[in-house]
C-alpha atoms as a PDB file:
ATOM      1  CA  UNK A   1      36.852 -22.767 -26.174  1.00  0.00           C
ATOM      2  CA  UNK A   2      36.033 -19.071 -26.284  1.00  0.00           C
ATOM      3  CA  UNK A   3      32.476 -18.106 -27.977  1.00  0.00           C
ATOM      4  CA  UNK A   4      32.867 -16.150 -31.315  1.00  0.00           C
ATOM      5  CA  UNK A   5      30.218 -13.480 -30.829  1.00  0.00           C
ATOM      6  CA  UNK A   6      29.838 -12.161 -34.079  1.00  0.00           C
ATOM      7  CA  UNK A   7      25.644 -12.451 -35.794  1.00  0.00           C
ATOM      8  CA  UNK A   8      26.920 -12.794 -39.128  1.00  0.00           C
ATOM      9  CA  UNK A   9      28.668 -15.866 -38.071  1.00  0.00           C
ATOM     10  CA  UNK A  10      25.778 -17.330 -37.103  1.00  0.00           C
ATOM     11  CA  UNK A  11      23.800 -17.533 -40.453  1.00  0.00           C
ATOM     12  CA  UNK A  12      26.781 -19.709 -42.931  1.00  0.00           C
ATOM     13  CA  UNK A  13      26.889 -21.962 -39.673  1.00  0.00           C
ATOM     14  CA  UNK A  14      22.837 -22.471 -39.369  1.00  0.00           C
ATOM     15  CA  UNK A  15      23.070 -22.843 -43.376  1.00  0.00           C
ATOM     16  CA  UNK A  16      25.772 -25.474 -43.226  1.00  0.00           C
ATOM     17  CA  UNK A  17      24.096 -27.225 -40.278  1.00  0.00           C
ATOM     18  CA  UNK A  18      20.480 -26.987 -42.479  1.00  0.00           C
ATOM     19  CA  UNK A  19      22.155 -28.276 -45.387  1.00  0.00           C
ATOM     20  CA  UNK A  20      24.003 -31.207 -43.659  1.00  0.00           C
ATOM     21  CA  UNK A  21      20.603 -31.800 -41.553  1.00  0.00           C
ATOM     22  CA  UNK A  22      19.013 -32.625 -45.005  1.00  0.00           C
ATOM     23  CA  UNK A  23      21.348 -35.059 -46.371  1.00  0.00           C
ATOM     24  CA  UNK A  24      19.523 -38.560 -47.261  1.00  0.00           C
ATOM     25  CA  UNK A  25      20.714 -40.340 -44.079  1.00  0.00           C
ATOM     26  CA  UNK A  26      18.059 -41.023 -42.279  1.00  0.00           C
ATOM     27  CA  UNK A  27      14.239 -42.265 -43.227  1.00  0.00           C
ATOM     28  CA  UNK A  28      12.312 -39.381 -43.600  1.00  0.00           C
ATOM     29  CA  UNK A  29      14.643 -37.647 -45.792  1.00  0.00           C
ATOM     30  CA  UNK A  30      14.976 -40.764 -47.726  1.00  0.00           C
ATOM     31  CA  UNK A  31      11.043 -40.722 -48.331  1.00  0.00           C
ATOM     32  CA  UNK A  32      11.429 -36.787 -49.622  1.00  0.00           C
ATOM     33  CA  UNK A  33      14.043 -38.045 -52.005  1.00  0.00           C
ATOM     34  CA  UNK A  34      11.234 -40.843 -53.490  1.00  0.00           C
ATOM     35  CA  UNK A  35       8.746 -38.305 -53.647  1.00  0.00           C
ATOM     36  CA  UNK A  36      10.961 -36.048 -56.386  1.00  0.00           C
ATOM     37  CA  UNK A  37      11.814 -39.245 -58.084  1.00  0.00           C
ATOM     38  CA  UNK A  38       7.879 -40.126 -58.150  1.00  0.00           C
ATOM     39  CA  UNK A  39       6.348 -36.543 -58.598  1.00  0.00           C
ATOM     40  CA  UNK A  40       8.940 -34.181 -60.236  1.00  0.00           C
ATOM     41  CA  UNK A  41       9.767 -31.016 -59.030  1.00  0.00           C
ATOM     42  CA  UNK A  42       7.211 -29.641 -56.618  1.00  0.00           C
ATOM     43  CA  UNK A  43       6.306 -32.984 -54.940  1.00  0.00           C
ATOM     44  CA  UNK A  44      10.290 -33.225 -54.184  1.00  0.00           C
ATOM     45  CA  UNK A  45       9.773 -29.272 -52.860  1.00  0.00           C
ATOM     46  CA  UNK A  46       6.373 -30.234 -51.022  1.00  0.00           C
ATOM     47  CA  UNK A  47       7.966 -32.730 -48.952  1.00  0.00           C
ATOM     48  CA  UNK A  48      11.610 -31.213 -48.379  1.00  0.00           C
ATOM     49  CA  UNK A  49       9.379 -28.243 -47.237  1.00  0.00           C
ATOM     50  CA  UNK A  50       7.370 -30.694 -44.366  1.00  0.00           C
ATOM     51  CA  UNK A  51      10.887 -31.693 -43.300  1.00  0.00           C
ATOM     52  CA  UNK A  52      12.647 -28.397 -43.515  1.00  0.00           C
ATOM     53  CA  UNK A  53       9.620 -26.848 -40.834  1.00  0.00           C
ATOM     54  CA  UNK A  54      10.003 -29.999 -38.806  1.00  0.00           C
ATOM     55  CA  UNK A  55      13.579 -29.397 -38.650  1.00  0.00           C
ATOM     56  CA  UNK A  56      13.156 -25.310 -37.546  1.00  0.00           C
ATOM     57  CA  UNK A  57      10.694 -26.292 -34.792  1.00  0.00           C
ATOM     58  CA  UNK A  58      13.176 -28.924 -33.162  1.00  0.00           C
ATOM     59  CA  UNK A  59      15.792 -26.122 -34.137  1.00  0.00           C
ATOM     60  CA  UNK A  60      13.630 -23.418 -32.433  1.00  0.00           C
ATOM     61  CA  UNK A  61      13.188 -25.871 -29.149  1.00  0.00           C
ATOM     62  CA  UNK A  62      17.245 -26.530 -28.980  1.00  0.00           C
ATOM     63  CA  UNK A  63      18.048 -22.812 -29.356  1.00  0.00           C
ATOM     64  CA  UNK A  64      15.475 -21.659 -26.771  1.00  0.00           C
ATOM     65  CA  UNK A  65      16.417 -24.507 -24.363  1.00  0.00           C
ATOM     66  CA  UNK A  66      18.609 -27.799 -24.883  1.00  0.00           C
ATOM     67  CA  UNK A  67      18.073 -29.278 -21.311  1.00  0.00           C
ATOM     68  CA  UNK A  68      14.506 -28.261 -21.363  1.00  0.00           C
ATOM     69  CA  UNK A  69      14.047 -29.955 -24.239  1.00  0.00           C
ATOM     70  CA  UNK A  70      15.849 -32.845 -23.975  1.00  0.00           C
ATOM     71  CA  UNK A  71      14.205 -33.387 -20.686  1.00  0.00           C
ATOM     72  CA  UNK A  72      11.128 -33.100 -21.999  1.00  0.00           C
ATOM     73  CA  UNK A  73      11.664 -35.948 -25.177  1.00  0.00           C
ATOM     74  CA  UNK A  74      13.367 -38.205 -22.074  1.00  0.00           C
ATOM     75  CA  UNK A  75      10.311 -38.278 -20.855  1.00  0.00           C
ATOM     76  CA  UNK A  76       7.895 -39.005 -23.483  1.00  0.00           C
ATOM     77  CA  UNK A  77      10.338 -40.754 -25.298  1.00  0.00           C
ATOM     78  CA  UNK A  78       8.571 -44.079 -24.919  1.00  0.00           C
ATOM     79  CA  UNK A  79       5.282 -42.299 -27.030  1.00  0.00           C
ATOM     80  CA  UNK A  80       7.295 -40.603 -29.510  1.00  0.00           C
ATOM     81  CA  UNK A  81       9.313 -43.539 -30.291  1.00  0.00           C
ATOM     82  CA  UNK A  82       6.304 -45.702 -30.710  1.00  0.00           C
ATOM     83  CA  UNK A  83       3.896 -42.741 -32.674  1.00  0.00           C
ATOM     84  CA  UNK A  84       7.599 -42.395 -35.105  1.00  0.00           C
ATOM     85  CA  UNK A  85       7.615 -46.348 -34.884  1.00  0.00           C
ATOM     86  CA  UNK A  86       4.052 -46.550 -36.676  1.00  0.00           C
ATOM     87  CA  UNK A  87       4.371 -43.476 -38.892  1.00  0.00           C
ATOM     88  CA  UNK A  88       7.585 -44.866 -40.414  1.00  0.00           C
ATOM     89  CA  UNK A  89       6.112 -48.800 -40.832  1.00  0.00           C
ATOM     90  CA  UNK A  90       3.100 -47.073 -41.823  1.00  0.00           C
ATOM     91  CA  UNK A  91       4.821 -45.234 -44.500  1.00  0.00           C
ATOM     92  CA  UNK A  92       6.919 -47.859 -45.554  1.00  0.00           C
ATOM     93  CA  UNK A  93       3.808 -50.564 -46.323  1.00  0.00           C
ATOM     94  CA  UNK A  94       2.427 -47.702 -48.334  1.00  0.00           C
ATOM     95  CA  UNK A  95       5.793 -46.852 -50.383  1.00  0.00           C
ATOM     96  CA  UNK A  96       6.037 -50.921 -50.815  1.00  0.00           C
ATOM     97  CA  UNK A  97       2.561 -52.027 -51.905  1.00  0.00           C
ATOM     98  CA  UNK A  98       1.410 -49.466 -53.971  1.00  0.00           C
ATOM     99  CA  UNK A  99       2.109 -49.611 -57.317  1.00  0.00           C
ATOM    100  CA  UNK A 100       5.153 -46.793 -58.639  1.00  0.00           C
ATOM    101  CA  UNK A 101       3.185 -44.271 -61.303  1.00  0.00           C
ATOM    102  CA  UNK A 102       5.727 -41.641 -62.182  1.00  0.00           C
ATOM    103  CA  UNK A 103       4.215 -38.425 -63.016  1.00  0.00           C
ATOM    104  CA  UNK A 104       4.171 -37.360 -66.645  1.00  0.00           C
ATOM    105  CA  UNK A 105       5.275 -34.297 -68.077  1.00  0.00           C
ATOM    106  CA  UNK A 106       2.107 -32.564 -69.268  1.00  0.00           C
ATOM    107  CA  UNK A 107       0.583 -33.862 -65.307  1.00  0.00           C
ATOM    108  CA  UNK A 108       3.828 -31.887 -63.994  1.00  0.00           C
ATOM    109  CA  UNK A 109       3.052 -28.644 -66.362  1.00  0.00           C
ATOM    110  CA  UNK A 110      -0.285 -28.409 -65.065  1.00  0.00           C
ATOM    111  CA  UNK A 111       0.479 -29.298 -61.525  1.00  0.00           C
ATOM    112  CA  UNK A 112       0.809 -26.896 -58.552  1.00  0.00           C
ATOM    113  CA  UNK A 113       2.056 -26.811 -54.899  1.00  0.00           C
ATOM    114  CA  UNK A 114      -1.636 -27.333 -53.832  1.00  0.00           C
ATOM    115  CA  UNK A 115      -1.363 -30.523 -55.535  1.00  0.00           C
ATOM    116  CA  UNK A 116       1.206 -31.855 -53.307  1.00  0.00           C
ATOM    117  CA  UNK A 117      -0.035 -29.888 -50.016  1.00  0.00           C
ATOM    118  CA  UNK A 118      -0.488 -33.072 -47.658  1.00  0.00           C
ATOM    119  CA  UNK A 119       3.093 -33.925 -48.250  1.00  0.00           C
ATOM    120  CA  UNK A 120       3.986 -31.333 -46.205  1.00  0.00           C
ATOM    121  CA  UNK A 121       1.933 -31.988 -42.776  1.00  0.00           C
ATOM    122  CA  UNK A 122       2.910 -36.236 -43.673  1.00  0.00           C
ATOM    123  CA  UNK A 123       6.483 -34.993 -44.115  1.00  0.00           C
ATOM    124  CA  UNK A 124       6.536 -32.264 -40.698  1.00  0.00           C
ATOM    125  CA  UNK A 125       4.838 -35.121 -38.509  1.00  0.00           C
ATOM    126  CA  UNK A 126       7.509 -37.927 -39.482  1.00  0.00           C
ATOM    127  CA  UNK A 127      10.238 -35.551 -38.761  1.00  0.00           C
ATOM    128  CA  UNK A 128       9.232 -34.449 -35.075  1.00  0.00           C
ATOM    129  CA  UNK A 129       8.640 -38.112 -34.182  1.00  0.00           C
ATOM    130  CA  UNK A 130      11.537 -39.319 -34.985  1.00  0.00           C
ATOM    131  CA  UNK A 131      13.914 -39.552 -31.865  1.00  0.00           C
ATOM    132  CA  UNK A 132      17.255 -40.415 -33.276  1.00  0.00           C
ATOM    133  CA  UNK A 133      16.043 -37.012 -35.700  1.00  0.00           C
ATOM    134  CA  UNK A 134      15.432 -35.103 -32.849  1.00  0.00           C
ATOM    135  CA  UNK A 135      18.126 -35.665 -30.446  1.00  0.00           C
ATOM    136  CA  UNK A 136      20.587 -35.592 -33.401  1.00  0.00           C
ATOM    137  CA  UNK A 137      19.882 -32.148 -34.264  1.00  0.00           C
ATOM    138  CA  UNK A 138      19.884 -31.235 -30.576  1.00  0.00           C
ATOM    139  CA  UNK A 139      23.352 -32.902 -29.762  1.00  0.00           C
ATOM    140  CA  UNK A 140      24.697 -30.931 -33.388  1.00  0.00           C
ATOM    141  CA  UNK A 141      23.120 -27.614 -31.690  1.00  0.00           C
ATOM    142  CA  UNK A 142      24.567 -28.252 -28.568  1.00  0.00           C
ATOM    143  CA  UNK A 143      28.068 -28.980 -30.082  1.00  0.00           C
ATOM    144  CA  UNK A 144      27.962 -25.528 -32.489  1.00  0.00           C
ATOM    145  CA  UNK A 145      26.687 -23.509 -29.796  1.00  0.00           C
ATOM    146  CA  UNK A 146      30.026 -24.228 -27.735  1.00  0.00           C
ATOM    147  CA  UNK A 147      32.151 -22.156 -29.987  1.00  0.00           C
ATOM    148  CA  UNK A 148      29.617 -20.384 -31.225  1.00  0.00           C
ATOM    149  CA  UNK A 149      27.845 -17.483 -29.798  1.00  0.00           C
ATOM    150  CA  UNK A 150      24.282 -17.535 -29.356  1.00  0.00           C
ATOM    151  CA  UNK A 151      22.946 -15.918 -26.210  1.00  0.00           C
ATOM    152  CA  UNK A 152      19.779 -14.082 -27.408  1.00  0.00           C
ATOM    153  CA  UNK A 153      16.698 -14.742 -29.125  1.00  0.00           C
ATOM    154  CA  UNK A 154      17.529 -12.691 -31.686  1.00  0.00           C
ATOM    155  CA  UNK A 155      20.491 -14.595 -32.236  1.00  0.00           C
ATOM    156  CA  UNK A 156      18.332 -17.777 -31.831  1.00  0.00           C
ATOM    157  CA  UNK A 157      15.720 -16.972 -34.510  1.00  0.00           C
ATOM    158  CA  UNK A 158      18.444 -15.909 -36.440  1.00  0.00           C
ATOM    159  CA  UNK A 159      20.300 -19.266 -36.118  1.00  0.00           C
ATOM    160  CA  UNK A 160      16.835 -21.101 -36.681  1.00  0.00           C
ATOM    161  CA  UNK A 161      16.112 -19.033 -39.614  1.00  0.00           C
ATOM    162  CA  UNK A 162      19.642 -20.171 -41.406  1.00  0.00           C
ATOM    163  CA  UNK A 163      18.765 -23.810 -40.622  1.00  0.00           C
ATOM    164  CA  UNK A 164      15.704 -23.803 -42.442  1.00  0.00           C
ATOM    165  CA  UNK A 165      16.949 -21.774 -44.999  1.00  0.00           C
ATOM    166  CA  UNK A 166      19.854 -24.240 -45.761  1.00  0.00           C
ATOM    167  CA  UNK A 167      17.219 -27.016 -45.628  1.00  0.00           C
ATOM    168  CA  UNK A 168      15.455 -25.255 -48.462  1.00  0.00           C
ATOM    169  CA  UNK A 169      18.297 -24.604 -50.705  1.00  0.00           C
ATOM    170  CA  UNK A 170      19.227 -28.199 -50.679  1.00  0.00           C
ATOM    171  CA  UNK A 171      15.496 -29.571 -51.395  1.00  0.00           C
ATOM    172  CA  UNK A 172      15.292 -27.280 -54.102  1.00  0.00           C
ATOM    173  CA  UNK A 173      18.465 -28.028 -55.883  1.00  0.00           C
ATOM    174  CA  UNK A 174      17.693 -31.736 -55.313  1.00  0.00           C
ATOM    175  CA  UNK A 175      14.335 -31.249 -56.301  1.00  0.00           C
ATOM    176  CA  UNK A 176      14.967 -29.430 -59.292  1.00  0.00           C
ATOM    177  CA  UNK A 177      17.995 -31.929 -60.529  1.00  0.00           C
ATOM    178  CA  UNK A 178      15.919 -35.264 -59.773  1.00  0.00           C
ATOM    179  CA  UNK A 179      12.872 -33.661 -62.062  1.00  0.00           C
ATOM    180  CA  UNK A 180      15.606 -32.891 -64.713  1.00  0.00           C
ATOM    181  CA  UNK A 181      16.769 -37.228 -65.120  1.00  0.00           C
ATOM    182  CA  UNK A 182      14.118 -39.345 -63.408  1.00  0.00           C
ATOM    183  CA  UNK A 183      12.515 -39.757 -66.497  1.00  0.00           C
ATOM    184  CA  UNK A 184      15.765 -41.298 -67.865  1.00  0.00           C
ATOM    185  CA  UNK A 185      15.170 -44.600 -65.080  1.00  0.00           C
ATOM    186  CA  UNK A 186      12.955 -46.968 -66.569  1.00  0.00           C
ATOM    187  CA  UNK A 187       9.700 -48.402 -64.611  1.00  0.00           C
ATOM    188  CA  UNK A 188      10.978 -51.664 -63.501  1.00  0.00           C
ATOM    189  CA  UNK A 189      14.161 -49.847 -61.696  1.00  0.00           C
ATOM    190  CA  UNK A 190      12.032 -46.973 -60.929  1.00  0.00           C
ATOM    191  CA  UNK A 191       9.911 -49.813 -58.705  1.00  0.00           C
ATOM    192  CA  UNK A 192      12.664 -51.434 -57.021  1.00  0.00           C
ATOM    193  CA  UNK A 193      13.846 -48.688 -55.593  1.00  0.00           C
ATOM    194  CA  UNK A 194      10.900 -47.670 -54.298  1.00  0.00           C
ATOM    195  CA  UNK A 195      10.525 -51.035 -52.568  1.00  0.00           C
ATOM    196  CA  UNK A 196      13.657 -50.461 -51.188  1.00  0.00           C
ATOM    197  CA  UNK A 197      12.541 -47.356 -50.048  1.00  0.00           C
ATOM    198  CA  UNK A 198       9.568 -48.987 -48.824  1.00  0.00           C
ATOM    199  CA  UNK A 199      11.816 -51.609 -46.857  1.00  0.00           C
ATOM    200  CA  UNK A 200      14.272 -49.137 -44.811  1.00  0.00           C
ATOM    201  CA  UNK A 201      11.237 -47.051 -43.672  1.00  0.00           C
ATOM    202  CA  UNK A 202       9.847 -50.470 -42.489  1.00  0.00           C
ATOM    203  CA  UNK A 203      13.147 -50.989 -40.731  1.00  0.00           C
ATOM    204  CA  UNK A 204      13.992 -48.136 -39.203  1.00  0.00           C
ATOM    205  CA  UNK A 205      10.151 -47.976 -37.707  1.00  0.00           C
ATOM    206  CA  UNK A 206      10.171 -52.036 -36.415  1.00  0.00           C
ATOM    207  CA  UNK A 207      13.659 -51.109 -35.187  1.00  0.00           C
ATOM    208  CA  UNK A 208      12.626 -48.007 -32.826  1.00  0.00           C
ATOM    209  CA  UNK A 209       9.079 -49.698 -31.967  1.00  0.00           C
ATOM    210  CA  UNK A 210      11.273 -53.112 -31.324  1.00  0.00           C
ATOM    211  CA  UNK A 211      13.665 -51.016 -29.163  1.00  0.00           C
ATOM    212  CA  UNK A 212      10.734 -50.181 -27.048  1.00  0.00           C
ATOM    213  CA  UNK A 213       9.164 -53.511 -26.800  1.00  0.00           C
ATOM    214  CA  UNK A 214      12.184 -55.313 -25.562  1.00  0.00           C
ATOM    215  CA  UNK A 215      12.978 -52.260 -22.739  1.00  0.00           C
ATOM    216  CA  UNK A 216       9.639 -52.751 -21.992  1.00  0.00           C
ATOM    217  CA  UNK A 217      10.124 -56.871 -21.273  1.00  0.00           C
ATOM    218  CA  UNK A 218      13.353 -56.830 -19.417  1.00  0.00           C
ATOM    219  CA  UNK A 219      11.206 -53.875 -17.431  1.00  0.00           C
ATOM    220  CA  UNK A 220       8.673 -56.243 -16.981  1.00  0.00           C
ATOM    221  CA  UNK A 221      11.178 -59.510 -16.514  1.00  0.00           C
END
């Protein structure tokens, strides 16, 4: 298929592809989701904002060098499936044990971004150590890039900077329409599904550090 070279139609595809990127389908985007529900507006923002740079890094590494970087993550795959293993079960136990306290209004008025700061490095460290994450968005770079054009790194940073900002635009719209009904859920449902948020982080990390464990035995074997 012939390459459309044309800048501007870089940026609506890097949007779409930020947008779709964001969509609650994996485990870390599910845990951003939880953390509007639990702490309105800007805790939804704080953590959308951890996954969005997470997101442009991988993005930055795919545009600057698919087969560098996918040879590189074949590599240490073993490591970063086992560090995104732990994070995930990690962050799961937490989300599952500790108690659901949804943040009040007059705690949200007088809240800032500070406030929520560590959601963002949490957030930015379970996104680059995910592998099914990262070679997802590498595989959906690879397929764009085959129709479309981008063969500089201007056009790269460009295509980078449209991923990111379609990642933002959907955290904030999310963000800002969870803080406008979550107070509508009561406590008790408010708590289940944050043990069931708790449970599919817990899954998804004892599935990739199972994965692991079991190559490693028939390695072994």
């Amino acid at each position: 298929m012939p390459y459309i070279p044309n800048l501007f139609l870089i940026v609506p595809v890097g949007v779409l592809m930020g947008l779709l990127l964001a969509l609650p389908f994996g485990p870390v985007n599910l845990l951003g989701l939880q953390r509007a529900v639990e702490r309105g507006f800007l805790g939804g923002m704080a953590a959308g904002l951890g996954i969005m740079l997470g997101d442009g890094l991988i993005a930055l590494g795919a545009a600057l060098g698919v087969n560098a970087i996918t040879g590189a993550i074949r590599e240490y795959r073993a490591a970063i499936q086992i560090i995104g293993g732990l994070a995930l079960l990690g962050a799961g136990l937490k989300l599952y044990f500790t108690p659901f306290v949804i943040s009040t209004d007059r705690q949200m008025e007088n809240a800032t971004l500070r406030d929520h700061i560590w959601e963002i490095p949490q957030m930015f460290f379970l996104t680059i150590t995910n592998p099914s994450a990262v070679l997802g968005l590498i595989a959906i770079f690879g397929g764009v890039s085959s129709f479309v054009e981008v063969e500089s790194h201007l056009d790269a940073f460009v295509m980078v900077a449209a991923i990111m900002g379609g990642s933002f635009l959907y955290w904030f719209v999310v963000s800002e329409r969870i803080s406008r009904v979550r107070h509508r859920l009561d406590q008790v449902r408010l708590g289940k599904i944050n043990r069931a948020a708790g449970l599919v982080l817990m899954g998804f990390g004892g599935v990739l550090i199972g994965e692991m464990v079991l190559k490693r035995l028939r390695f072994w074997w």
